[in-house]
Protein backbone atom coordinates (compact mmCIF):
# COMPACT_ATOMS: atom_id res chain seq x y z
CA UNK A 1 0.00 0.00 0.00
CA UNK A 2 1.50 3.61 -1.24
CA UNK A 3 0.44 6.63 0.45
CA UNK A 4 0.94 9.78 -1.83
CA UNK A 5 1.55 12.93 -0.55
CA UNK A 6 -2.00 13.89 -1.88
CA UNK A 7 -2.65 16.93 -4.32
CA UNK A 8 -5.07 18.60 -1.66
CA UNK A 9 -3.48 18.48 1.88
CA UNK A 10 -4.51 20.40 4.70
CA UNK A 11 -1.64 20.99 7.19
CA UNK A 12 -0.60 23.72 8.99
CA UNK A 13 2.94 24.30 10.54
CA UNK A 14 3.77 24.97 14.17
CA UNK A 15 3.93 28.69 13.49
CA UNK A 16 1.81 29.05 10.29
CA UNK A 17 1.86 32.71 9.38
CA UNK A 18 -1.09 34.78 9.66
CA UNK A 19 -0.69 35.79 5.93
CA UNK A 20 -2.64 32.52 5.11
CA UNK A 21 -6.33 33.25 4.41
CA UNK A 22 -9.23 31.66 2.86
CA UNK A 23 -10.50 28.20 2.88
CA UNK A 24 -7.23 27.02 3.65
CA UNK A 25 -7.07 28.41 7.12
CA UNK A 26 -10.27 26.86 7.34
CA UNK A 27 -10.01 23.57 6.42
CA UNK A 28 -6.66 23.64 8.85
CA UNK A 29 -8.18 24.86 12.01
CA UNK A 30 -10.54 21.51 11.73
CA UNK A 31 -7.62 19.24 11.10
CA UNK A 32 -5.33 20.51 13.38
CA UNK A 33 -5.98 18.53 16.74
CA UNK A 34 -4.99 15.12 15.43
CA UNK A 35 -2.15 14.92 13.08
CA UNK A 36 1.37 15.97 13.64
CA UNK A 37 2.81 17.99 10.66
CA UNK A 38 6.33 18.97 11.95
CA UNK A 39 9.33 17.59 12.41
CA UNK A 40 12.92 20.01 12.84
CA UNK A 41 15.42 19.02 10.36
CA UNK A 42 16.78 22.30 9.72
CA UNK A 43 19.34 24.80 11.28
CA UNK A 44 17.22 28.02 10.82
CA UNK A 45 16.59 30.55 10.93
CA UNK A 46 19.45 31.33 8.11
CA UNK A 47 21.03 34.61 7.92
CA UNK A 48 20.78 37.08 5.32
CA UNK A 49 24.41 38.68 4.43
CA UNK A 50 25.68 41.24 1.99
CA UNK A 51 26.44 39.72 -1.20
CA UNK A 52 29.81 41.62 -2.56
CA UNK A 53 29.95 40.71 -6.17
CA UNK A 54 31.56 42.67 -9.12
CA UNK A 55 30.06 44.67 -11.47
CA UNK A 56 27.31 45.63 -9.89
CA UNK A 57 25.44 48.48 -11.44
CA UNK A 58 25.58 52.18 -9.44
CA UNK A 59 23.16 52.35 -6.72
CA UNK A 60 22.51 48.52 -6.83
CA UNK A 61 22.64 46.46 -2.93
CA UNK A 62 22.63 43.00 -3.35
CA UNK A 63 21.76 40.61 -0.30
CA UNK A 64 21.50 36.50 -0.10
CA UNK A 65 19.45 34.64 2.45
CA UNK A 66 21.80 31.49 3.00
CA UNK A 67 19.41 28.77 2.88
CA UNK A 68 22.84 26.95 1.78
CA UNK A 69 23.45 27.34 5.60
CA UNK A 70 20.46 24.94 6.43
CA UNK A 71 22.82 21.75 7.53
CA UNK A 72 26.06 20.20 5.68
CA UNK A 73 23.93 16.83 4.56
CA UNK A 74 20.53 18.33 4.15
CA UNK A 75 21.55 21.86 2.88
CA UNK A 76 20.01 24.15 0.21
CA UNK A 77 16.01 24.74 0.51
CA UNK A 78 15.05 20.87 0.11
CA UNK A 79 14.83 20.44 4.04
CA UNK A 80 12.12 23.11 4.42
CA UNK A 81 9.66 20.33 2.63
CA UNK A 82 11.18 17.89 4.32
CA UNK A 83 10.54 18.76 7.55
CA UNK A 84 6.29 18.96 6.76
CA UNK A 85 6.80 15.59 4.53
CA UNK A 86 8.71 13.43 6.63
CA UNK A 87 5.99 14.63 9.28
CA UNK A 88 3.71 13.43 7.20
CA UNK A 89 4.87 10.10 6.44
CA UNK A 90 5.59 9.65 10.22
CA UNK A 91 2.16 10.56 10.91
CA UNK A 92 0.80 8.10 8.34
CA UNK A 93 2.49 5.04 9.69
CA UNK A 94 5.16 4.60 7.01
CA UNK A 95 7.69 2.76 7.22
CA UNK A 96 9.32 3.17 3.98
CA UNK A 97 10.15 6.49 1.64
CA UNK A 98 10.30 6.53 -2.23
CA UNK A 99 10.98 9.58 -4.47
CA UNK A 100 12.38 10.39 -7.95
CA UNK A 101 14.82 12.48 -9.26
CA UNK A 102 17.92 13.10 -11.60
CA UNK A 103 21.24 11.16 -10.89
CA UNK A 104 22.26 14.14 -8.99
CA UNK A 105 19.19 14.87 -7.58
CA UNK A 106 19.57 17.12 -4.46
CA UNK A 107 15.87 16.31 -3.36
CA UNK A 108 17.19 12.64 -3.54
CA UNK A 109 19.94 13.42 -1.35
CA UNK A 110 18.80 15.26 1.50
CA UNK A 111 15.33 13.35 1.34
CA UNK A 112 17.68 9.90 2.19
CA UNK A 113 19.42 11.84 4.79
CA UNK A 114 16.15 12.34 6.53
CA UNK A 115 14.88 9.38 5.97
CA UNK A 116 17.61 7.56 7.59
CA UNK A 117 18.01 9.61 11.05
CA UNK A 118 14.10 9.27 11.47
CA UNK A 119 14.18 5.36 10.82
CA UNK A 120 12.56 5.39 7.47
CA UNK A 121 13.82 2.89 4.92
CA UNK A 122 14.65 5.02 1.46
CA UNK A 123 14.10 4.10 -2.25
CA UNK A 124 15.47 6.53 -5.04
CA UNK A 125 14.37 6.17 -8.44
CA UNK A 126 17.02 8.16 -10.36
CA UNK A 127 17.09 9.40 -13.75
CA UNK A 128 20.19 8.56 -15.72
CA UNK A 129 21.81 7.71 -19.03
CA UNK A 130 22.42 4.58 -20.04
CA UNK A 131 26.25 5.88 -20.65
CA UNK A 132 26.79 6.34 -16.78
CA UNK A 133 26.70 2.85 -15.78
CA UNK A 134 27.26 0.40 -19.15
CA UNK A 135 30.19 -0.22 -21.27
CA UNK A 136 29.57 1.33 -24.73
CA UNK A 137 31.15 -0.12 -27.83
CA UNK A 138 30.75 2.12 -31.26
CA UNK A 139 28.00 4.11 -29.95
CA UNK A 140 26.55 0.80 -28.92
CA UNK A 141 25.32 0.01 -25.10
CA UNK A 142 27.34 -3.47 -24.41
CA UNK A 143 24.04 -4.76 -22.35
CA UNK A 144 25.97 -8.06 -21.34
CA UNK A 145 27.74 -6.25 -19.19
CA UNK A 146 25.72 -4.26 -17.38
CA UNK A 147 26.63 -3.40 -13.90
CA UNK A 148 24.71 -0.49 -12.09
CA UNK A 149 27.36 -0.16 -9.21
CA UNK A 150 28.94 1.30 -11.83
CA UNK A 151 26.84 4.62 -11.74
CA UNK A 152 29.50 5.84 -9.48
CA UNK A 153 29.80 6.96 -5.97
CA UNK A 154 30.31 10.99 -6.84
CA UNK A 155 28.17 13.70 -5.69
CA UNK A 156 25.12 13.64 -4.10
CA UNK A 157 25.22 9.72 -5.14
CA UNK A 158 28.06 9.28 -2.55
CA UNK A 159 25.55 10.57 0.26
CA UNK A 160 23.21 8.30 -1.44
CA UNK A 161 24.97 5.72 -1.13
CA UNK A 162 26.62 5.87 2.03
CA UNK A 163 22.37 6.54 3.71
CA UNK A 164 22.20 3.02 2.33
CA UNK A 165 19.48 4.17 0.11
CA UNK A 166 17.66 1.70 -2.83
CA UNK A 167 18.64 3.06 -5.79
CA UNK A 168 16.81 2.40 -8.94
CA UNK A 169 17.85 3.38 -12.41
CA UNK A 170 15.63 4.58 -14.88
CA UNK A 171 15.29 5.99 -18.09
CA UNK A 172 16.28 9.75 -18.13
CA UNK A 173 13.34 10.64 -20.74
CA UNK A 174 10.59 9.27 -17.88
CA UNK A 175 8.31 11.94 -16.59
CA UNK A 176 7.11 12.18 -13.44
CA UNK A 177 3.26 11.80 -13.97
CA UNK A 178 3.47 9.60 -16.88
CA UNK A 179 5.81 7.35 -16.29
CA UNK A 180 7.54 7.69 -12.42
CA UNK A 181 4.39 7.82 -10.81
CA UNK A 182 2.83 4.35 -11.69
CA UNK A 183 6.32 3.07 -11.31
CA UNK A 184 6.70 4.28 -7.64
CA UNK A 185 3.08 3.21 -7.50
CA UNK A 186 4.22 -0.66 -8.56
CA UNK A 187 7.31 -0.38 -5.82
CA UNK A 188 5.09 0.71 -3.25
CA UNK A 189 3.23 -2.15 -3.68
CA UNK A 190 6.20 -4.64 -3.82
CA UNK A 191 7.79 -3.08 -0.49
CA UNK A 192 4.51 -4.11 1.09
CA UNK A 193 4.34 -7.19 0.24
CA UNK A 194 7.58 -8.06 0.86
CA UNK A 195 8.25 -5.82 4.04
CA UNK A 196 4.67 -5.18 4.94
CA UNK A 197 5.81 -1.93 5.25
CA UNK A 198 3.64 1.15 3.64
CA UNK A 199 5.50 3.59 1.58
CA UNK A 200 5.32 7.37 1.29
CA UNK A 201 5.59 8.77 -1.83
CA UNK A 202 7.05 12.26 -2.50
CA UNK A 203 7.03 13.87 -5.83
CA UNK A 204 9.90 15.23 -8.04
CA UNK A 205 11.65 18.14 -5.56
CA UNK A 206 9.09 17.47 -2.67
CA UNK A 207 7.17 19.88 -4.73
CA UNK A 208 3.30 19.36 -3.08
CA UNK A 209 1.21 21.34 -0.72
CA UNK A 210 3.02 19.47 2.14
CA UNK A 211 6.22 20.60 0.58
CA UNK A 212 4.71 24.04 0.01
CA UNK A 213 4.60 25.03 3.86
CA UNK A 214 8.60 24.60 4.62
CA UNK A 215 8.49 28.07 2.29
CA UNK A 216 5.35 29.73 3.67
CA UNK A 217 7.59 29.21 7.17
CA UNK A 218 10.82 30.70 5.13
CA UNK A 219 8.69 33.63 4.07
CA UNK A 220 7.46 34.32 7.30
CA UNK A 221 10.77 33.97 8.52
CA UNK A 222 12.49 36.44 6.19
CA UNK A 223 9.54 38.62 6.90
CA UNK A 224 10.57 38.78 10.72
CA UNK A 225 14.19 39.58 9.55
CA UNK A 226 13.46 42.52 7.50
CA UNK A 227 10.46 44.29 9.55
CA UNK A 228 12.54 45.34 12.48
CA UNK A 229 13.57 48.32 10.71
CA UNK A 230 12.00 48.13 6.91
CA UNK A 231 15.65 47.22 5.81
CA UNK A 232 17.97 44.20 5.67
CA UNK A 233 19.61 43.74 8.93
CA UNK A 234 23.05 41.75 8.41
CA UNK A 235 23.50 39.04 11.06
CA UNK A 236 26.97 36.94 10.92
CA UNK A 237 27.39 33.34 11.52
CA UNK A 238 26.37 33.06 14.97
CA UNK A 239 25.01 36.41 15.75
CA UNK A 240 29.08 37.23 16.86
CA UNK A 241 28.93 41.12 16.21
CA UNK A 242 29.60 44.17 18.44
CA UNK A 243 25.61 44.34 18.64
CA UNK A 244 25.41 40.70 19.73
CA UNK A 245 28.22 41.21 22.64
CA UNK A 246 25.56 43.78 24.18
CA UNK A 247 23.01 40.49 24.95
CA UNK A 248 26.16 39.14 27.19
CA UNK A 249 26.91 42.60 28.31
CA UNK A 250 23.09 43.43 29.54
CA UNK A 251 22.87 39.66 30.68
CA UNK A 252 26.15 40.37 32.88
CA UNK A 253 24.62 43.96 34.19
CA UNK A 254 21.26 41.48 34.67
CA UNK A 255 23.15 39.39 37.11
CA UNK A 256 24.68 42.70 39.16
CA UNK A 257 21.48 44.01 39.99
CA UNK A 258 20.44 40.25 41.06
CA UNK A 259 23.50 40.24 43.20
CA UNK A 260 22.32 43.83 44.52
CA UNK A 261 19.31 42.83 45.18
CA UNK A 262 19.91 39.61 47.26
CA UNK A 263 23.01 41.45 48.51
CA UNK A 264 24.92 37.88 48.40
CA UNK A 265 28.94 38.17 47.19
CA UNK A 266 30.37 38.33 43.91
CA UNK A 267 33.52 36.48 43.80
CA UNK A 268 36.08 37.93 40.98
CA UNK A 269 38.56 35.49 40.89
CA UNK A 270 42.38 36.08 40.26
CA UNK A 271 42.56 38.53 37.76
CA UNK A 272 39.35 38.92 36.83
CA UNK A 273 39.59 35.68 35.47
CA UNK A 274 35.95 34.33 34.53
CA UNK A 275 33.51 34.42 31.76
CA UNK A 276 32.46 37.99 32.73
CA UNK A 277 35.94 38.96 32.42
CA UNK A 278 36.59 37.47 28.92
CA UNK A 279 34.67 40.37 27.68
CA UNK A 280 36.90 42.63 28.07
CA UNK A 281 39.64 41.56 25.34
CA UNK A 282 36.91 40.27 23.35
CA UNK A 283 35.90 44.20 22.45
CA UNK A 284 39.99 44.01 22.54
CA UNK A 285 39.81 41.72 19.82
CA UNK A 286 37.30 43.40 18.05
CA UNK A 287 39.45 46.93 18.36
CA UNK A 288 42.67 44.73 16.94
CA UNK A 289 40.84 43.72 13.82
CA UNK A 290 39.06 47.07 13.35
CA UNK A 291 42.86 48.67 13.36
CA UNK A 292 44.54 45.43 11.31
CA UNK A 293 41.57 46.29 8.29
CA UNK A 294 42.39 49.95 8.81
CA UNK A 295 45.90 49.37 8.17
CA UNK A 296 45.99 46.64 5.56
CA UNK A 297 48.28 44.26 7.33
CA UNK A 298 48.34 41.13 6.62
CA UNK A 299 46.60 39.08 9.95
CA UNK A 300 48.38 35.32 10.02
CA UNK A 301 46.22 32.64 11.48
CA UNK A 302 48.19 29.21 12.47
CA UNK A 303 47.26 26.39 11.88
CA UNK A 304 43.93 24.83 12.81
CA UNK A 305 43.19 28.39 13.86
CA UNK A 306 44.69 27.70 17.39
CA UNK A 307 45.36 31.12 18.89
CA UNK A 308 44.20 33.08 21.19
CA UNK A 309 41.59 34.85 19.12
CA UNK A 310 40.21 31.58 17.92
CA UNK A 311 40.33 30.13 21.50
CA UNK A 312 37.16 32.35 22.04
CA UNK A 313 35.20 30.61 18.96
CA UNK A 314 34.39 27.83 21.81
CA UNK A 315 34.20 29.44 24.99
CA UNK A 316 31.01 31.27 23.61
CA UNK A 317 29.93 27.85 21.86
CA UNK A 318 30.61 26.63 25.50
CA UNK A 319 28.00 29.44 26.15
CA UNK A 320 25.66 27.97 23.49
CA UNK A 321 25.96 24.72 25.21
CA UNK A 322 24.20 26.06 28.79
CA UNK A 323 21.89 27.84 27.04
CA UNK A 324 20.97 24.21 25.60
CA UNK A 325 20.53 22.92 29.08
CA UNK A 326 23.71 20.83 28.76
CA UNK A 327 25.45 21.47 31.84
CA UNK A 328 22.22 19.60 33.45
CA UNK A 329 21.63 17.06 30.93
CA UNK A 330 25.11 15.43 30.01
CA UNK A 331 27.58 13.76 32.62
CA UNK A 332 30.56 13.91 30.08
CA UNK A 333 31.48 15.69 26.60
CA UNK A 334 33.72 13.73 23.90
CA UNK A 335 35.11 15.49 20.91
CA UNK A 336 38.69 15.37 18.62
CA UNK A 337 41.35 17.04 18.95
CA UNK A 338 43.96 17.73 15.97
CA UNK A 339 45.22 20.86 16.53
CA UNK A 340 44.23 21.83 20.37
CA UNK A 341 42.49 25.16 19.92
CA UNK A 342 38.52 23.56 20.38
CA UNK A 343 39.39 21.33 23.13
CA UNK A 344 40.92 24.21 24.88
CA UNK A 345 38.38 26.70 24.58
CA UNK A 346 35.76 24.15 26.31
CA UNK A 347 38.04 23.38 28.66
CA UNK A 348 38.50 27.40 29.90
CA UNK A 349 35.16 27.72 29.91
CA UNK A 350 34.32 24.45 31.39
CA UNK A 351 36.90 25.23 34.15
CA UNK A 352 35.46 29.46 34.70
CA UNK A 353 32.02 28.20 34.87
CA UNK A 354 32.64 25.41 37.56
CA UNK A 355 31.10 22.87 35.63
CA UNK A 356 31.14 19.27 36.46
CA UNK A 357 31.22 18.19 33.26
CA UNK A 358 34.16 15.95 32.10
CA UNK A 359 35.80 16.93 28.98
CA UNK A 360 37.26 13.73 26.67
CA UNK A 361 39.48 14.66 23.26
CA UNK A 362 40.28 12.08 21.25
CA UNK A 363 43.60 12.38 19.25
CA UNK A 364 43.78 11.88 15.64
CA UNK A 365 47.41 12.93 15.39
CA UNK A 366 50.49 13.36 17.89
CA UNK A 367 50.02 12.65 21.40
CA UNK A 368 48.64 13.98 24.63
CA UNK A 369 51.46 15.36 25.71
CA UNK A 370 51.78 17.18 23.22
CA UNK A 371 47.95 18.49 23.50
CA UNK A 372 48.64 19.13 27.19
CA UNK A 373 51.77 21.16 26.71
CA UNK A 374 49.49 23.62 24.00
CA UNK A 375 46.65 24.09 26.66
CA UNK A 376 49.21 24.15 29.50
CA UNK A 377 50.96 27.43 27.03
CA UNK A 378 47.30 29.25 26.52
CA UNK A 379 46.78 28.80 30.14
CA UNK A 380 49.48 30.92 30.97
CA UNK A 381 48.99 33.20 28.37
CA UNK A 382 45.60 33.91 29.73
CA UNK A 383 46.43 34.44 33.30
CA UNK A 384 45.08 30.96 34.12
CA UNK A 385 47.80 30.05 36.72
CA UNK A 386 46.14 27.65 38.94
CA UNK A 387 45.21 24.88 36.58
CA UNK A 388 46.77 22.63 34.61
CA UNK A 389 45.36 20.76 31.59
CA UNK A 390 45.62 17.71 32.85
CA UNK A 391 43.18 18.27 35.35
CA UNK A 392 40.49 20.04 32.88
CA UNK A 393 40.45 17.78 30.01
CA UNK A 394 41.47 13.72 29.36
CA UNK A 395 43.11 13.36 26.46
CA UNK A 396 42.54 10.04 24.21
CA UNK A 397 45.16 8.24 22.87
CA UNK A 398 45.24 5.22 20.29
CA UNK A 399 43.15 6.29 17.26
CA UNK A 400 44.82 8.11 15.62
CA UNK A 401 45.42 4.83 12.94
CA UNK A 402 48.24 5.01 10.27
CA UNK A 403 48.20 9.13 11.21
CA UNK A 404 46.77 12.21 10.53
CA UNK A 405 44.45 12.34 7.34
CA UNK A 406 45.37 8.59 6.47
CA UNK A 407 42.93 5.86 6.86
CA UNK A 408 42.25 2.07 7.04
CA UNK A 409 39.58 -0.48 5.71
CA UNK A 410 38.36 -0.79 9.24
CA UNK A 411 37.43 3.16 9.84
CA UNK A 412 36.07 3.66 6.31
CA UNK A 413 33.95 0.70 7.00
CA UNK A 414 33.29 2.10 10.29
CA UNK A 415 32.01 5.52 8.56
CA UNK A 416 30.08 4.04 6.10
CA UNK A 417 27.85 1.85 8.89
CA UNK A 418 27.26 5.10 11.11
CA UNK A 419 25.80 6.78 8.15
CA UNK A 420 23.92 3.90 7.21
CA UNK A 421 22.48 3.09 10.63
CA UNK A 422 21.98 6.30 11.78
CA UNK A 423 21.84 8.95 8.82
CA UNK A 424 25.20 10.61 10.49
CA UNK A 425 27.55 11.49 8.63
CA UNK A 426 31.65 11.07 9.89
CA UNK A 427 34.62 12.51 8.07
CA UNK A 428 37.57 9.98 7.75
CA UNK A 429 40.13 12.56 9.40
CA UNK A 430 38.63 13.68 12.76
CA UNK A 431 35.19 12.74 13.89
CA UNK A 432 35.50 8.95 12.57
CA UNK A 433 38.32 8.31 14.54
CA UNK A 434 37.15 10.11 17.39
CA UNK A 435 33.57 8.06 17.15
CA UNK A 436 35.67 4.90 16.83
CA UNK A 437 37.37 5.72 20.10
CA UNK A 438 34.33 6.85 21.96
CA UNK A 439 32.81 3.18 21.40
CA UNK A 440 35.67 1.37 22.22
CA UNK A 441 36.36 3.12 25.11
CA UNK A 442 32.74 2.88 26.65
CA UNK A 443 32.92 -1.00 25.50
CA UNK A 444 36.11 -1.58 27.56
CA UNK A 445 37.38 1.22 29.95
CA UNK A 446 34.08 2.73 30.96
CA UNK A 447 35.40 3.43 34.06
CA UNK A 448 37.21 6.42 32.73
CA UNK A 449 33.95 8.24 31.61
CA UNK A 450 32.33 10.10 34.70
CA UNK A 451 28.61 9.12 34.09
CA UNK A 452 26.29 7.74 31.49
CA UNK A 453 24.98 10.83 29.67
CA UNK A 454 27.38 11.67 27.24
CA UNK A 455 27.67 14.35 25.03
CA UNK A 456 29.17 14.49 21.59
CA UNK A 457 30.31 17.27 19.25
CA UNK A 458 30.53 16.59 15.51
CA UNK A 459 33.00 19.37 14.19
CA UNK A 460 31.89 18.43 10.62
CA UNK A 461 34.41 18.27 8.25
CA UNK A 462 32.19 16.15 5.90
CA UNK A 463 34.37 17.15 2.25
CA UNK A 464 37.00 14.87 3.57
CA UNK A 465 34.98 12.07 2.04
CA UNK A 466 34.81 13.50 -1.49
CA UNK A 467 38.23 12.66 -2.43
CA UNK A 468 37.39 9.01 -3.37
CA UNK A 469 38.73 7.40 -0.63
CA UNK A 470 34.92 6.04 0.25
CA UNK A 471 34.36 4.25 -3.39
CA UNK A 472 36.29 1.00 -3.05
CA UNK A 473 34.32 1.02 0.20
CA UNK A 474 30.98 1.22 -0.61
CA UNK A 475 31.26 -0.54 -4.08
CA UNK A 476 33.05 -3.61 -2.96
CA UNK A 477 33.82 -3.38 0.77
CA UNK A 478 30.52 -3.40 2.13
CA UNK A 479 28.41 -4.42 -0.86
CA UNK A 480 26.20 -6.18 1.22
CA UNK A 481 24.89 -2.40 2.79
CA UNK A 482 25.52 0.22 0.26
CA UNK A 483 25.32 -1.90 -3.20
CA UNK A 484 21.84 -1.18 -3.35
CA UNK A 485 21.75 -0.29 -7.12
CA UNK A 486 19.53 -1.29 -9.46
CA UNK A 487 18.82 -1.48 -13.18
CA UNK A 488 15.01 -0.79 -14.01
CA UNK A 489 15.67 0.25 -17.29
CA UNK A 490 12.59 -1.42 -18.88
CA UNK A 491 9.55 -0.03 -17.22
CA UNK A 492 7.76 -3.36 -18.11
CA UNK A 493 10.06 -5.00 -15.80
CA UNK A 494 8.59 -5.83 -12.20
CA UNK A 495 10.27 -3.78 -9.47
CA UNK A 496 13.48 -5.41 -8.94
CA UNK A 497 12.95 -5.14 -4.99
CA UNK A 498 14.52 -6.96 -2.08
């Protein structure tokens, strides 16, 4: 049994704007009670930014919403849909997702990504040529030899791929309502009898009313960005501008007048050594760039972006991680270290705030003394004299593998079944290794961990696996997962599912 996402559906987001009128607002206000039409996929909202191109005519400002910026798997605007779709099928009872698209379909890629972190099992019918997967011979298609791994693991198809995703190949020339349809129609049908799983079906692009809603949300949302003042407000990655220091400034005034109030002590600690007192060579920092731009000197960043400037990237993300609730939540926080400067900024701020949190880096190159005598240095440097880093952060040796940016079978393979089971996706060079080492740990020195609730931060890093280190993988290492390519060339042909 298929369930279409139908040509009439009545949904209505979480925080459907009030520009939607008629008998549409209608018909949602008496379906809204039972059905659940939502699900967060997305990292929004997305900033808009100046866009500083060349040759632009006199007078002309151009701007760009980043809906790039919407997650490194699912990005561009496909995961807007998703999130109402995948609601959708959810809400339905499917078990099983199947949509349509070119070889290089975006849609395709981000809608297997979803799939596969809610659970869903994912079929792809892909448009292709018949060049881009059998041997050709004097213009002729050498049909004896037909292989459809052969499509290639490039692109979106490597995400594809690595999600596990059925793929089936079809005729490039096949429309959607004419020809896909009835096909997906036929596959449905075949997954249930062989699964007894229903499918949802989405259409080309997740282009349906349900699909329709992740913009009506995006519009609304730009809306909100532009009516503060009638103009384009620029907002930088994380809100980190002179304008957004003044929420920490007025949250730190906040907490005087609560300490006034209850007239309990401040402590300031040696130096004025806290979060409160990072503030100050933060505007410092923002007064040595203002001067380095004035001045057109050249600014040199080392590597890994390990200084002190970049040391405050994560004390505010340590920020962003009590805001989050994390502090309560989580007993211990894992990430990898390569070059020293994340691990120490958690660790400052992990230390300043008193939490109880344990810190765990695991190294993908050198050794932890080596990571212990960097920290140790920016310690000093910042007037931190009464801790060392050995106390404020456990450093993980013994996956680090052949060495930095080098890989075996085993952690490829390793990658490649963490996507597959859990729609995640690793990099080969830092968070693979580092996942690797988290598991093995908790499966035989547990005791090193300080509680169950564990915490851990991907630091991306997912274009590591486009250098085609990942194809010998997925095309003959693990066959049995990701070889899930097939050849429906002949639409008289019955689905060629399991």
């Amino acid at each position: 049994m298929s369930t279409e996402s139908p040509l009439i559906l009545v949904v209505r987001p979480a925080n459907a704007p009030t520009q939607v009128t008629g008998d549409l607002r209608k018909t949602t206000a008496e379906n809204l009670t039972e059905r659940r039409w939502f699900e967060r996929l997305g990292q929004l909202n997305t900033p808009i930014q100046r866009w500083r191109l060349d040759d632009l005519p006199a007078g002309v400002e151009l701007f760009i919403k980043r809906d790039d910026m919407t997650g490194s798997t699912l990005s561009g605007n496909k995961v807007r849909k998703l999130e109402f779709l995948m609601a959708d099928a959810i809400d339905r009872g499917c078990g099983a997702v199947i949509t349509c698209g070119g070889v290089q379909s975006n849609h395709c890629r981000a809608t297997a990504v979803a799939a596969r972190q809610l659970g869903l099992d994912i079929h792809l019918m892909l448009r292709s040529d018949v060049q881009d997967w059998l041997p050709i011979a004097n213009g002729v298609p050498d049909w004896s030899a037909k292989n459809p791994s052969e499509v290639g693991c490039e692109g979106n198809l490597l995400q594809d791929r690595l999600m596990g995703a059925n793929v089936y190949l079809v005729q490039r020339t096949e429309w959607y309502e004419e020809k896909l349809l009835p096909r997906m129609k036929r596959l449905a049908q075949r997954i249930k009898e062989t699964s007894g799983k229903d499918s949802f079906l989405i259409p080309v692009g997740g282009s349906n009313l349900a699909g329709l809603f992740g913009y009506i949300t995006a519009f609304q949302e730009l809306m909100e960005q532009v009516s503060r003042t009638g103009k384009l407000y620029l907002i930088p990655v994380g809100g980190s501008n002179l304008a957004g220091l003044f929420g920490y400034i007025t949250a730190f005034q906040e907490l005087m007048e609560q300490v006034c109030r209850t007239g309990k002590s401040y402590l300031i600690p040696v130096g004025g050594s806290n979060l409160a007192g990072l503030f100050g060579y933060i505007t410092a920092f923002q007064e040595l760039m203002e001067q380095v731009c004035r001045t057109g000197k050249l600014y040199l960043i080392p590597v890994g972006g390990s200084n002190l400037a970049g040391l405050f990237g994560y004390i505010t993300a340590f920020q962003e991680l009590m805001e989050q609730g994390v502090l309560d939540r989580f007993d211990d926080l894992v990430l990898t270290v390569g070059s020293g400067g994340t691990t120490c900024g958690l660790c400052v701020a992990n230390y300043l705030t008193g939490s109880k949190i344990k810190i765990h880096a695991v190294a993908i190159c050198d050794d932890a003394a080596y990571f212990h005598r960097h920290i140790n240095a920016t310690l000093q440097e910042i007037g931190l004299t009464d801790v060392r880093s050995e106390d404020i952060v456990d450093i993980i040796e013994g996956y680090k593998g052949r060495g930095y940016a080098l890989s075996t079978k085993k952690e490829l393979e390793f990658v490649a079944n963490i996507a597959q089971t859990s729609g995640i996706i690793l990099d080969p060079v830092y968070t693979g290794k580092a996942t690797m080492g988290l598991l093995n740990e908790l499966r035989t020195n547990q005791s090193r961990f300080h509680g169950n609730r564990i915490l851990f931060l991907h630091t991306g890093g997912i274009f590591g696996l486009y250098d085609g280190r990942m194809t010998s993988i997925l095309k003959d290492g693990m066959r049995h997962v990701t070889d899930r390519v097939h050849d429906w060339w002949n639409p008289d042909d019955d689905p060629p599912f399991p």
